[in-house]
C-alpha atoms as a PDB file:
ATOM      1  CA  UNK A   1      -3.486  -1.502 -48.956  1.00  0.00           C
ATOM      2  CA  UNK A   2      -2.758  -4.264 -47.108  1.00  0.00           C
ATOM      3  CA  UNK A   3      -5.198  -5.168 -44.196  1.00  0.00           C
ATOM      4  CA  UNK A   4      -3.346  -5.135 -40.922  1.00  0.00           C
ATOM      5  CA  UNK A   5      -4.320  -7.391 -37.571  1.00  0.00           C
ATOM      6  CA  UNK A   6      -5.800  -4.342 -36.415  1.00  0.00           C
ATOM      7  CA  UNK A   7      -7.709  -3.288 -39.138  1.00  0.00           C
ATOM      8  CA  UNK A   8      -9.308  -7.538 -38.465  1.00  0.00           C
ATOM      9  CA  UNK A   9     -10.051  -6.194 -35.121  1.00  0.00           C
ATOM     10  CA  UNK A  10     -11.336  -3.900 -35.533  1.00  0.00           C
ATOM     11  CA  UNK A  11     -13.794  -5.075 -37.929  1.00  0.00           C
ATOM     12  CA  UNK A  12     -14.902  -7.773 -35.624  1.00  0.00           C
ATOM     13  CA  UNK A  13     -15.603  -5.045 -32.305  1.00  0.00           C
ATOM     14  CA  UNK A  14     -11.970  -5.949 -30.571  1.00  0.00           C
ATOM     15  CA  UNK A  15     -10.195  -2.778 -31.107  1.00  0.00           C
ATOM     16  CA  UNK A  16     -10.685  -1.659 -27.651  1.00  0.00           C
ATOM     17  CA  UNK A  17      -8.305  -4.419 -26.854  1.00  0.00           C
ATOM     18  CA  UNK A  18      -5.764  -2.039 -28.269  1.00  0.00           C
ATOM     19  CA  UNK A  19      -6.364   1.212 -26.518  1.00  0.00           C
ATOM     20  CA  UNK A  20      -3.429   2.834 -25.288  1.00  0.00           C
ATOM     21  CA  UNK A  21      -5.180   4.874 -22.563  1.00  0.00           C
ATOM     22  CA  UNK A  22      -6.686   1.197 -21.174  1.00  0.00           C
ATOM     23  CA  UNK A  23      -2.902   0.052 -21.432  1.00  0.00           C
ATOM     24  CA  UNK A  24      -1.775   2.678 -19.663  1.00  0.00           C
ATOM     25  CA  UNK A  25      -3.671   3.385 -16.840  1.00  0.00           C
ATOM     26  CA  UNK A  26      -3.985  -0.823 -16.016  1.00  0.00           C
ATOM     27  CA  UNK A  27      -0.132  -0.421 -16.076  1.00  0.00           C
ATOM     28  CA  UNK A  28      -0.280   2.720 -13.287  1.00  0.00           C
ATOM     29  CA  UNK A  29      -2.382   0.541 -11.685  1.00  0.00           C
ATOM     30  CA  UNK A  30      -0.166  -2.629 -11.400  1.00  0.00           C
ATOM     31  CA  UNK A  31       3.061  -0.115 -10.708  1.00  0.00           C
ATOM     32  CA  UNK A  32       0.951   0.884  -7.707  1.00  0.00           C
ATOM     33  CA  UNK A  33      -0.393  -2.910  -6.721  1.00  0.00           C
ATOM     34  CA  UNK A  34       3.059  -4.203  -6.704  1.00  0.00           C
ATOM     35  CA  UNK A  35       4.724  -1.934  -3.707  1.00  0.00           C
ATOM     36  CA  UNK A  36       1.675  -2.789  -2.163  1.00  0.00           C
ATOM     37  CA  UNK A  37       1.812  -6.706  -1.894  1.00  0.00           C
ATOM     38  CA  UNK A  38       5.760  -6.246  -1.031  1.00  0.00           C
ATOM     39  CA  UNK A  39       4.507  -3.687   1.725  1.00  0.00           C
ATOM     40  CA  UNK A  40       1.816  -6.405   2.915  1.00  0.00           C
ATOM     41  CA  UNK A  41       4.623  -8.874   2.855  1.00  0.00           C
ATOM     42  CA  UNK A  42       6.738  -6.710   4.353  1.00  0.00           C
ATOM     43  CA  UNK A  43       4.292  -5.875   7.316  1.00  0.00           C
ATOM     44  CA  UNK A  44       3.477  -9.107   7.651  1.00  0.00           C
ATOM     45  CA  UNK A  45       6.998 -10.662   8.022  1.00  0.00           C
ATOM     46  CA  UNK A  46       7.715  -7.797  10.872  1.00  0.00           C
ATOM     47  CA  UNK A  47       4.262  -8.965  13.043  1.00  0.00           C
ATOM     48  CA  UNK A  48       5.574 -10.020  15.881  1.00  0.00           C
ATOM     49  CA  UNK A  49       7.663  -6.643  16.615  1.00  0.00           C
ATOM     50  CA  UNK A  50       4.948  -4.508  15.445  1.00  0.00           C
ATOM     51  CA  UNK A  51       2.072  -6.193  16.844  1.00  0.00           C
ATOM     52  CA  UNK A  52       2.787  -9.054  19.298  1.00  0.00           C
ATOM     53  CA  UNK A  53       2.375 -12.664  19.610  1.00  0.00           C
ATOM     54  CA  UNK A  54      -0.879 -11.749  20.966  1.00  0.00           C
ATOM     55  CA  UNK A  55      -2.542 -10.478  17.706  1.00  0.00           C
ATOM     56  CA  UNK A  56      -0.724 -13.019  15.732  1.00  0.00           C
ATOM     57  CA  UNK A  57      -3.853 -14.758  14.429  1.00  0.00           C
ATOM     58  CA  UNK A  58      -5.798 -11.447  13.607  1.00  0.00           C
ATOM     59  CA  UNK A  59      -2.595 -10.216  11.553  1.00  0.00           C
ATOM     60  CA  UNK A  60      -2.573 -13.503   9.624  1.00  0.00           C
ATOM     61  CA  UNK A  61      -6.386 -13.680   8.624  1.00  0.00           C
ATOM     62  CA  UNK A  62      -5.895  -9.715   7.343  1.00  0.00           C
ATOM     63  CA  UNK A  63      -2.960 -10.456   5.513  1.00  0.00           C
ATOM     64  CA  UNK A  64      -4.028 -13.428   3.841  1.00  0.00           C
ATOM     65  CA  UNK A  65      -7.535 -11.174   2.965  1.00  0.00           C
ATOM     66  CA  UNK A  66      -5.100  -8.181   1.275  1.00  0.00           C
ATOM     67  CA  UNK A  67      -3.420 -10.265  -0.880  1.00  0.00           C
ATOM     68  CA  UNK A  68      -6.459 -12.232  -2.543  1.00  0.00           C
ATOM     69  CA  UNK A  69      -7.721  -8.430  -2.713  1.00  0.00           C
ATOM     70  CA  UNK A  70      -4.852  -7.066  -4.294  1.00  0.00           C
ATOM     71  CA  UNK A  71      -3.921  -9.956  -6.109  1.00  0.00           C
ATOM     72  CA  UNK A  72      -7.188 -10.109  -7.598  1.00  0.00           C
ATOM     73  CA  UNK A  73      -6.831  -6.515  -8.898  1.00  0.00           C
ATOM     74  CA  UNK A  74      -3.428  -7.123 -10.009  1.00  0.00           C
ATOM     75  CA  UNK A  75      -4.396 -10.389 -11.930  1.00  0.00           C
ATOM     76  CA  UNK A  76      -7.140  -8.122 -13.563  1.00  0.00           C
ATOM     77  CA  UNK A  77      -4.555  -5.175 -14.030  1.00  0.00           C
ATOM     78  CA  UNK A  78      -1.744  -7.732 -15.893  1.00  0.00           C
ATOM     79  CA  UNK A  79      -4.145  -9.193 -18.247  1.00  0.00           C
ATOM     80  CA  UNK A  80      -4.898  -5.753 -19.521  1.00  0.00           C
ATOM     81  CA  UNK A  81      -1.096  -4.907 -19.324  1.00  0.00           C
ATOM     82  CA  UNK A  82      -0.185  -7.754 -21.286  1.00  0.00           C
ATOM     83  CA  UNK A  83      -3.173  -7.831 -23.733  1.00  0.00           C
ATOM     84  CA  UNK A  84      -2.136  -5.475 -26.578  1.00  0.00           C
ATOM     85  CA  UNK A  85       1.501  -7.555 -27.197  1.00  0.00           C
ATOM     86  CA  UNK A  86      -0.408 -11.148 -27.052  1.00  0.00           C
ATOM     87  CA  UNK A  87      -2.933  -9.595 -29.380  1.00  0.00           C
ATOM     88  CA  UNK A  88       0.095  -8.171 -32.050  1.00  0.00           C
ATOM     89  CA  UNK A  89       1.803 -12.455 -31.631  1.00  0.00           C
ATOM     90  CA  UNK A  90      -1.258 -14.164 -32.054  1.00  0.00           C
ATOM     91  CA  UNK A  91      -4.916 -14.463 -33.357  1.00  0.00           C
ATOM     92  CA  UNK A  92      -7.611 -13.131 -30.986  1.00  0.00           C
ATOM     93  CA  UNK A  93      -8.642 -16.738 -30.133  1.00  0.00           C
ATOM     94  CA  UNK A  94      -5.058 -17.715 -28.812  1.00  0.00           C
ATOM     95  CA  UNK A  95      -4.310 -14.546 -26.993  1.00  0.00           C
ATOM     96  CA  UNK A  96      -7.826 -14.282 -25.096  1.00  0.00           C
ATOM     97  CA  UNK A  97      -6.840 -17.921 -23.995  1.00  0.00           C
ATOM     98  CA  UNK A  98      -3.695 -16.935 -22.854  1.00  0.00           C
ATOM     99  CA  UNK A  99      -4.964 -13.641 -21.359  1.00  0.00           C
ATOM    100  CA  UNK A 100      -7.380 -15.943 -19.287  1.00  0.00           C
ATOM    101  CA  UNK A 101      -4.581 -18.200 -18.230  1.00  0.00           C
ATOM    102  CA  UNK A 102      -2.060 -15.725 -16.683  1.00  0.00           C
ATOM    103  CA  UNK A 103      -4.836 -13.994 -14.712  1.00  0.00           C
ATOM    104  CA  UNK A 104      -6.080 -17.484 -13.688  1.00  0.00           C
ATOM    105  CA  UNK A 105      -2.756 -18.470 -12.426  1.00  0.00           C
ATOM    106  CA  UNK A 106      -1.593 -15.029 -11.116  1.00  0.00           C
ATOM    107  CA  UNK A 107      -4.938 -15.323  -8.539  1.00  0.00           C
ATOM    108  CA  UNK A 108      -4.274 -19.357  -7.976  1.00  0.00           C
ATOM    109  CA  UNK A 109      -0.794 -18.552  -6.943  1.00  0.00           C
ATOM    110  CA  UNK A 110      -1.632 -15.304  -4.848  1.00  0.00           C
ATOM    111  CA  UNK A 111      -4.352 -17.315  -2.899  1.00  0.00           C
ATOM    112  CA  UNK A 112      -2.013 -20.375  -2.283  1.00  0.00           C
ATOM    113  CA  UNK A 113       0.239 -18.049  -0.901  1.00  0.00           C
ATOM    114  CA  UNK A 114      -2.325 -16.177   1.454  1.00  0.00           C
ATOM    115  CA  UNK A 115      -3.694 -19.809   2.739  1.00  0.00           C
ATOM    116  CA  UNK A 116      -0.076 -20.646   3.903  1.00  0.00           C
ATOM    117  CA  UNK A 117       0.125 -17.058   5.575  1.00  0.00           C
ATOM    118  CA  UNK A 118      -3.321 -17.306   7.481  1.00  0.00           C
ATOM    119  CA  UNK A 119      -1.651 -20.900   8.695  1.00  0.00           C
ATOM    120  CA  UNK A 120      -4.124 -23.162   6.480  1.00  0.00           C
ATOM    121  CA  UNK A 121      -1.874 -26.540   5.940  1.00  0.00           C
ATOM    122  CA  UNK A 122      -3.232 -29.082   3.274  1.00  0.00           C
ATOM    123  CA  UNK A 123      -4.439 -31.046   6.596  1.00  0.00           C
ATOM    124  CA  UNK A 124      -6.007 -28.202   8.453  1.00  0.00           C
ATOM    125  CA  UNK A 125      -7.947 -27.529   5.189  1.00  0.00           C
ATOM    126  CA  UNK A 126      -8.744 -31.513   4.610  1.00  0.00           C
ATOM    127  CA  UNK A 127     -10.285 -31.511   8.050  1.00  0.00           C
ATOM    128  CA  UNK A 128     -12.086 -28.360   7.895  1.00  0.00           C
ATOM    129  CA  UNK A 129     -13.337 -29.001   4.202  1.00  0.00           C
ATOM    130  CA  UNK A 130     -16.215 -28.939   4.793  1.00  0.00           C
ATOM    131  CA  UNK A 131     -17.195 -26.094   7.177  1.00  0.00           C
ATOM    132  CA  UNK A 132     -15.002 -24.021   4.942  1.00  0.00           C
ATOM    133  CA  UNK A 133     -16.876 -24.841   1.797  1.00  0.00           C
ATOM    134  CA  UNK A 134     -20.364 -24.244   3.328  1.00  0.00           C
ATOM    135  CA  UNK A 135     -18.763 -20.994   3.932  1.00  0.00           C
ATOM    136  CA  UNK A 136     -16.917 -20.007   1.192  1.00  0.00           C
ATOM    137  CA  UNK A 137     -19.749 -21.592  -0.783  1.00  0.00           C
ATOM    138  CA  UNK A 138     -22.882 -19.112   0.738  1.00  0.00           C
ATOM    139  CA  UNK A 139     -20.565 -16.003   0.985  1.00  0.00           C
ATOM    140  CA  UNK A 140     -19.315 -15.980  -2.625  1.00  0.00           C
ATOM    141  CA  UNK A 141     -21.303 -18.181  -4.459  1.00  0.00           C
ATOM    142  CA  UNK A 142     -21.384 -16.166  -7.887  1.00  0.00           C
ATOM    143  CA  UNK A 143     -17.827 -15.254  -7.612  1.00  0.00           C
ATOM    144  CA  UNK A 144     -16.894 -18.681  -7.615  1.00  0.00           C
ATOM    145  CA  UNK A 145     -19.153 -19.758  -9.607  1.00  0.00           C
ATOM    146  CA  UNK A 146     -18.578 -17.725 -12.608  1.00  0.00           C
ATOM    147  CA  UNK A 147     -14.893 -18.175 -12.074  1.00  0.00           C
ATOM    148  CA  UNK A 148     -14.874 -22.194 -12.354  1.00  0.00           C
ATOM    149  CA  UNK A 149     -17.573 -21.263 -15.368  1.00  0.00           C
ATOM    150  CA  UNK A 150     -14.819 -19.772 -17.087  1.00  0.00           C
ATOM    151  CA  UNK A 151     -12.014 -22.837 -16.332  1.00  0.00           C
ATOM    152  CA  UNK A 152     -15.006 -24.660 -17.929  1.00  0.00           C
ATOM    153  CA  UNK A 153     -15.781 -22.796 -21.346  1.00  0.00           C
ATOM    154  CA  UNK A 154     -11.788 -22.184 -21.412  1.00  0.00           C
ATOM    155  CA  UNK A 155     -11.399 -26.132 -21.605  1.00  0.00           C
ATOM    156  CA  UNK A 156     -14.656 -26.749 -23.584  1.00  0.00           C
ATOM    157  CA  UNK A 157     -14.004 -24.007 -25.928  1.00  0.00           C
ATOM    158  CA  UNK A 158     -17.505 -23.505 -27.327  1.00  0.00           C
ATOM    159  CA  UNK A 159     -16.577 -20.336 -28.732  1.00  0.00           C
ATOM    160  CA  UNK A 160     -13.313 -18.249 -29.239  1.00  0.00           C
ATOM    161  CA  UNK A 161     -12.299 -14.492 -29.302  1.00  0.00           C
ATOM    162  CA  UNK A 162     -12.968 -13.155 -32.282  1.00  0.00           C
ATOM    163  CA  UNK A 163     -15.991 -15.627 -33.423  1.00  0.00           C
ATOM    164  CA  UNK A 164     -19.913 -13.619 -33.541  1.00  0.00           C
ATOM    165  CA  UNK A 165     -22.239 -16.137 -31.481  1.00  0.00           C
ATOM    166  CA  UNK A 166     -25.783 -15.646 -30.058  1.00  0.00           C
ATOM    167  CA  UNK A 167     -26.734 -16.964 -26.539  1.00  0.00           C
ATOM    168  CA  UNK A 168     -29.714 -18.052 -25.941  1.00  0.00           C
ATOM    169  CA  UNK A 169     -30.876 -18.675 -22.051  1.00  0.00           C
ATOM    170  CA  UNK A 170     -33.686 -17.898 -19.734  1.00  0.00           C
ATOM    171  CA  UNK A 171     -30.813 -15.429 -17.615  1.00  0.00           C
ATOM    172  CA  UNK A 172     -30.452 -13.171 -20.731  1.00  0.00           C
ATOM    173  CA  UNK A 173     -34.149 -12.637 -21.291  1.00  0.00           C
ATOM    174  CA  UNK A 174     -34.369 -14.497 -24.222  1.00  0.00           C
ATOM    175  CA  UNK A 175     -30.931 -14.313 -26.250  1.00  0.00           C
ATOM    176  CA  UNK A 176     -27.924 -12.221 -26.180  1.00  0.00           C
ATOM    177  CA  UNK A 177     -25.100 -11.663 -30.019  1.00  0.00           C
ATOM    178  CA  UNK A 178     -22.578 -10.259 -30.647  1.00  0.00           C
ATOM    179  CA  UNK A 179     -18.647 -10.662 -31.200  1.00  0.00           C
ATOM    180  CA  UNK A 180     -16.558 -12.773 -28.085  1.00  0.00           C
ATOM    181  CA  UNK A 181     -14.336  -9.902 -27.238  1.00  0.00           C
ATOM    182  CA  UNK A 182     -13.100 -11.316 -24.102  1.00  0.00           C
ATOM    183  CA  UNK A 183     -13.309 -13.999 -21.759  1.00  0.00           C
ATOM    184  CA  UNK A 184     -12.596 -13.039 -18.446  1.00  0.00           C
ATOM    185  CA  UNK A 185     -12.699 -14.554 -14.819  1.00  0.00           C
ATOM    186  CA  UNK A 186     -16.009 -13.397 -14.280  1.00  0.00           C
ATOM    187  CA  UNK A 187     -17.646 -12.619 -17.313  1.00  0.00           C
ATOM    188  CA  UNK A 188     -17.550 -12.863 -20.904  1.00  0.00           C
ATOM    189  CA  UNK A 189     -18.086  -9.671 -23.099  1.00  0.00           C
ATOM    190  CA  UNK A 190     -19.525  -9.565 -26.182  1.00  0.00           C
ATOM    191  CA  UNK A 191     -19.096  -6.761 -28.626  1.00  0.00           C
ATOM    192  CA  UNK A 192     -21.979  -5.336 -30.737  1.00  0.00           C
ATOM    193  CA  UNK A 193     -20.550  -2.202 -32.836  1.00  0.00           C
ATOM    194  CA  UNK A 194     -19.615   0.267 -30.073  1.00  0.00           C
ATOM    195  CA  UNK A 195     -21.903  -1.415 -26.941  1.00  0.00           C
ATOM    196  CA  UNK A 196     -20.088  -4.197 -25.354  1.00  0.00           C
ATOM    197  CA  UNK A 197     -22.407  -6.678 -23.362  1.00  0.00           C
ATOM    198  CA  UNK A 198     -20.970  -8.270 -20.298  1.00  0.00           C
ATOM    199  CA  UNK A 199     -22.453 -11.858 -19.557  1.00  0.00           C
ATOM    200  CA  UNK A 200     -21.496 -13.829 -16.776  1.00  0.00           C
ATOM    201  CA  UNK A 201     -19.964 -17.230 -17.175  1.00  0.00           C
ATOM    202  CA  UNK A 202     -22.194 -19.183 -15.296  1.00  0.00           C
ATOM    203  CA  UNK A 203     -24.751 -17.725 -17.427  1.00  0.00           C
ATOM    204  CA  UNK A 204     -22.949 -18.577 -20.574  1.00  0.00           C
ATOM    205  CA  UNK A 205     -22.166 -21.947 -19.532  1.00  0.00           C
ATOM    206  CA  UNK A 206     -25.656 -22.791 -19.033  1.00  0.00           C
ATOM    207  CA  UNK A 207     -26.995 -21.080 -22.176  1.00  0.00           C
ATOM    208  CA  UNK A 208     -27.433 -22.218 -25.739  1.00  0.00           C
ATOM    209  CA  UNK A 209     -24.614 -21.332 -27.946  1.00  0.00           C
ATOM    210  CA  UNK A 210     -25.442 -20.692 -31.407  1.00  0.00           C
ATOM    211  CA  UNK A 211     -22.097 -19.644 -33.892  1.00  0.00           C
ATOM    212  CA  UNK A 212     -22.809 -17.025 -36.472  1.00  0.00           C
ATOM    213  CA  UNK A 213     -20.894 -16.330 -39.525  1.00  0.00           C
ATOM    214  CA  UNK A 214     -19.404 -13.235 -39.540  1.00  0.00           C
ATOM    215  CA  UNK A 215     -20.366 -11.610 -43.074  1.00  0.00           C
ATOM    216  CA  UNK A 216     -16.993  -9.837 -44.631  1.00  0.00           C
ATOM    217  CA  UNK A 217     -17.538  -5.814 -44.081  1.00  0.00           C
ATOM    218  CA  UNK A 218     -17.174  -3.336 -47.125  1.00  0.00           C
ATOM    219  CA  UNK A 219     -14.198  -1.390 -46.512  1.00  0.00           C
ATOM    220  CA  UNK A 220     -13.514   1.492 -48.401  1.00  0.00           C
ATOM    221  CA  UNK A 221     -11.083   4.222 -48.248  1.00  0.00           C
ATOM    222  CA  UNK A 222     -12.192   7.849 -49.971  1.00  0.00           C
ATOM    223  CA  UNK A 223     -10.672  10.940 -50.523  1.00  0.00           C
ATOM    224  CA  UNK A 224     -12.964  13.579 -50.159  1.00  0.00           C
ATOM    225  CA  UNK A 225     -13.832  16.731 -52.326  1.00  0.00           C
ATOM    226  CA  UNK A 226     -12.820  20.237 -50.955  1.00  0.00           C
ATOM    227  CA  UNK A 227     -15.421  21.298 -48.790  1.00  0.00           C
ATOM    228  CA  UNK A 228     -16.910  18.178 -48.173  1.00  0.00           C
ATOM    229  CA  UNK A 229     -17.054  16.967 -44.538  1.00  0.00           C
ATOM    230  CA  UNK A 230     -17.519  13.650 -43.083  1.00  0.00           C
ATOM    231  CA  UNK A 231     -21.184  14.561 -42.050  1.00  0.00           C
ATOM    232  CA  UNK A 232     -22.042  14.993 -45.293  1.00  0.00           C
ATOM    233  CA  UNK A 233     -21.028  11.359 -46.038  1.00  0.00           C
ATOM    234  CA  UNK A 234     -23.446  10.245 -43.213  1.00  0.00           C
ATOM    235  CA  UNK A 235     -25.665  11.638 -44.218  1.00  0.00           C
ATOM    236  CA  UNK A 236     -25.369   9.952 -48.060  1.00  0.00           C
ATOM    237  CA  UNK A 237     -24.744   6.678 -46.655  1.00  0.00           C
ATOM    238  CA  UNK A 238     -28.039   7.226 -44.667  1.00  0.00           C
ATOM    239  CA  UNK A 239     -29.998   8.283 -47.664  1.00  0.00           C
ATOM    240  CA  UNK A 240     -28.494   5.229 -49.813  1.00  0.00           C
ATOM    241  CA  UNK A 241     -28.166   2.137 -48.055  1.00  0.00           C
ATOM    242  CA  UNK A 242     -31.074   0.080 -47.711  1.00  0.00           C
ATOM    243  CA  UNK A 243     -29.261  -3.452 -46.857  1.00  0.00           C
ATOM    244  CA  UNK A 244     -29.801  -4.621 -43.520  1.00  0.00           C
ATOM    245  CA  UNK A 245     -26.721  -3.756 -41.415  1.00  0.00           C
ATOM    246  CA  UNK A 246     -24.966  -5.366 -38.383  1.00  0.00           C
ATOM    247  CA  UNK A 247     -24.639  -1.832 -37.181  1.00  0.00           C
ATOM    248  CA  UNK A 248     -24.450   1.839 -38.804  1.00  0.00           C
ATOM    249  CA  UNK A 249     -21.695   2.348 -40.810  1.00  0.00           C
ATOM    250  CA  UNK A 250     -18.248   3.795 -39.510  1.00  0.00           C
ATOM    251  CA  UNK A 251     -17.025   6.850 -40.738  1.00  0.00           C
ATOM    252  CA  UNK A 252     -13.552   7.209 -39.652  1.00  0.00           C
ATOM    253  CA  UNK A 253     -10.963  10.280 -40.277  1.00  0.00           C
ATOM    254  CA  UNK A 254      -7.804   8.658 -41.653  1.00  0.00           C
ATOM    255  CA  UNK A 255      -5.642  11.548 -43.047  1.00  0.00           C
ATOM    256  CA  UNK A 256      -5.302  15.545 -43.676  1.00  0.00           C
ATOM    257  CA  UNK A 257      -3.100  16.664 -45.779  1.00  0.00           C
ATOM    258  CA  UNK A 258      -3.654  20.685 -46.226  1.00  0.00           C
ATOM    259  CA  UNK A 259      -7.559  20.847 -48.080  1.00  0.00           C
ATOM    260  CA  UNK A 260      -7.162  16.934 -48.875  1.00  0.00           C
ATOM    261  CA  UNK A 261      -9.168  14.849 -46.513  1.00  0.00           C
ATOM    262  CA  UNK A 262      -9.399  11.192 -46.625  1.00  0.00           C
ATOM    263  CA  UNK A 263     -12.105   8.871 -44.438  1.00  0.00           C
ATOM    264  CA  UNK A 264     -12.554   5.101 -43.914  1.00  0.00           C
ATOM    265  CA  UNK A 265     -16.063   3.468 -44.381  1.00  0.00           C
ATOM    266  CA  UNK A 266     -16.866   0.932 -43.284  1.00  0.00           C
ATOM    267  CA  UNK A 267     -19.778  -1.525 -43.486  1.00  0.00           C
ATOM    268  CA  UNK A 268     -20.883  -4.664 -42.556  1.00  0.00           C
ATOM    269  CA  UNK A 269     -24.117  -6.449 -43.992  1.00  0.00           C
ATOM    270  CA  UNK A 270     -26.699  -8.450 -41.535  1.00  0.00           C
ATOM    271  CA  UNK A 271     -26.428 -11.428 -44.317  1.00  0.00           C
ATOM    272  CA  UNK A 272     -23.541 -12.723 -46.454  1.00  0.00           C
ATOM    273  CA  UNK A 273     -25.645 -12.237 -49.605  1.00  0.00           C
ATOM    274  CA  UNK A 274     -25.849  -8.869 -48.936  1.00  0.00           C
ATOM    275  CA  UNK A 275     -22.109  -7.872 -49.525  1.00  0.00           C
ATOM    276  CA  UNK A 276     -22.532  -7.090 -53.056  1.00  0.00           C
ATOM    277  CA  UNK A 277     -25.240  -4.780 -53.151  1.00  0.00           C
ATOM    278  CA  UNK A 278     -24.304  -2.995 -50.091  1.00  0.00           C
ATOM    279  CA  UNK A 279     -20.306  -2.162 -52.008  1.00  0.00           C
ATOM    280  CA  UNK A 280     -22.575  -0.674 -54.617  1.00  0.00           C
ATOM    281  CA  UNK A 281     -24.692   1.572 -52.497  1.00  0.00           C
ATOM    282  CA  UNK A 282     -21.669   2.368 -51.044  1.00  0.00           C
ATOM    283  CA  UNK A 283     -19.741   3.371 -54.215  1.00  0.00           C
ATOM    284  CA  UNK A 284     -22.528   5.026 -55.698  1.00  0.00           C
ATOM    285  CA  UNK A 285     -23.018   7.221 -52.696  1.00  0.00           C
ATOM    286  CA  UNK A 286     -19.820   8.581 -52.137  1.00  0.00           C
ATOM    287  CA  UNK A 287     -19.236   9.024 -55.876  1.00  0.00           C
ATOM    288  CA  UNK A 288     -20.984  11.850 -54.786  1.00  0.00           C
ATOM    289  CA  UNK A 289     -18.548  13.447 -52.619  1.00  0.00           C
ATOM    290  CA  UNK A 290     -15.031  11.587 -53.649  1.00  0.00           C
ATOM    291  CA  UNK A 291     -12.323  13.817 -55.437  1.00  0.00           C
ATOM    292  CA  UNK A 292      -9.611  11.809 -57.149  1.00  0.00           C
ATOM    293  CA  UNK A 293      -9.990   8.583 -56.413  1.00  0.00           C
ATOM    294  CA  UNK A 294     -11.896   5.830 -54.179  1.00  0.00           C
ATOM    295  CA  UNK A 295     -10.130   2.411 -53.043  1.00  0.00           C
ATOM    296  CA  UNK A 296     -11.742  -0.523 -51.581  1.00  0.00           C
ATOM    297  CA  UNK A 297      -9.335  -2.045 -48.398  1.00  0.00           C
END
């Protein structure tokens, strides 16, 4: 059998990238988002009859405060949206960076936008500079600090999606590894099996970055004997491997076809070295409990 992108994913903790019920509700969410900015727009365009001139500075300041809101939400929304079809064109590395990139520009465009609404010309910003950084700078300090973090590792690249690395910095109590799963504006996640560890960027920026070779998992693909159930297989593999592991091994169902059940196991060794002997506790375990035949993916 052929091993498919997502089957590489998956191996590597990045399947979640894929799930349709993510997709789906992010989509809802954007379907919603979208009347909403037009309304704001809307509103905002019709101040002066709805409001007065009076109010016209109030109006502008809320506006321009919605649509960073909801353009922050819809940037966050679209990247999800749009993950699962970059991920089936590319290679995790390119499509996380291009994931980052259209949320990056959705929120620089939405903000642009609300500065002009809440009146904020380049000059009026040149001469207030200053006060407006102080600001900006003690009201949202991590915010914006983990989000120019992430322009940073995006044009440093010390890692990429899809690559196992171990942080190591005084803000993750010692050190932090796993698989890059995502980079986002605010934090990067790392995958370990089925935990996911969200670090901030500013953290990751200032931490150590150590890259780790991913040893190649055991994949095999068994059909099982009547009667035998996929617990029973845990329970083997439990009994039989004795190779350090990444993480415990995945049992997944694949197919039922009337009494004939088939499951995927999957395996992946703490060291390279390891791969051999861990294939043949796995073979010799579920020799056990396979009917006609066993095949390696």
């Amino acid at each position: 059998m052929l091993q498919t992108r997502t089957h590489a994913w998956e191996e590597v903790g990045l399947s979640r990238q894929l799930a349709r019920s993510a997709t789906r509700k992010a989509r809802r969410e954007a379907l919603v988002l979208l009347p909403l900015l037009a309304a704001v727009l809307v509103v905002y365009s019709e101040r002066d009859r709805l409001f007065g001139l009076d109010l016209d500075t109030p109006v502008r300041l809320l506006t321009a405060v919605m649509l960073v809101a909801l353009g922050w939400a819809f940037a966050r929304d679209l990247g999800r949206v749009v993950g699962p079809d970059l991920m089936k064109r590319m290679d995790p590395a390119t499509a996380g960076t291009v994931g980052f990139l259209l949320r990056l520009v959705t929120i620089a465009i939405v903000t642009v936008v609300a500065l002009r609404i809440a009146g904020l010309t380049p000059r009026t910003l040149a001469v207030g500079g200053a006060f407006t950084a102080v600001v900006i700078g003690l009201a949202a300090q991590q915010t914006l600090g983990n989000l120019i973090a992430g322009a940073v590792l995006l044009s440093a690249r010390p890692f990429r999606v899809g690559e196992r690395v171990r942080l190591q910095a005084g803000g993750l109590a010692g050190q932090a590894e796993g698989v890059v799963s995502s980079l986002g504006l605010l934090y990067t996640t790392l995958a370990r099996g089925e935990d996911r560890i969200m670090v901030p960027n500013s953290v990751v920026l200032g931490a150590a970055v150590v890259p780790l070779r991913e040893p190649q998992a055991v994949d095999v693909r068994v059909v099982l004997r009547h009667g035998t159930k996929p617990s029973d297989v845990q329970a083997l593999l439990r009994g039989a491997i004795d190779v350090p592991l990444r993480a415990l091994p995945h049992i997944a169902l694949e197919e039922v076809d009337g009494e004939q059940v088939v499951v995927r196991i999957q395996a992946t060794p703490e060291h390279a070295r390891d791969g051999a002997s861990l294939a043949d506790q796995i073979l010799a375990a579920v020799a056990q409990v396979a009917g006609e035949r066993v095949g390696a993916v």
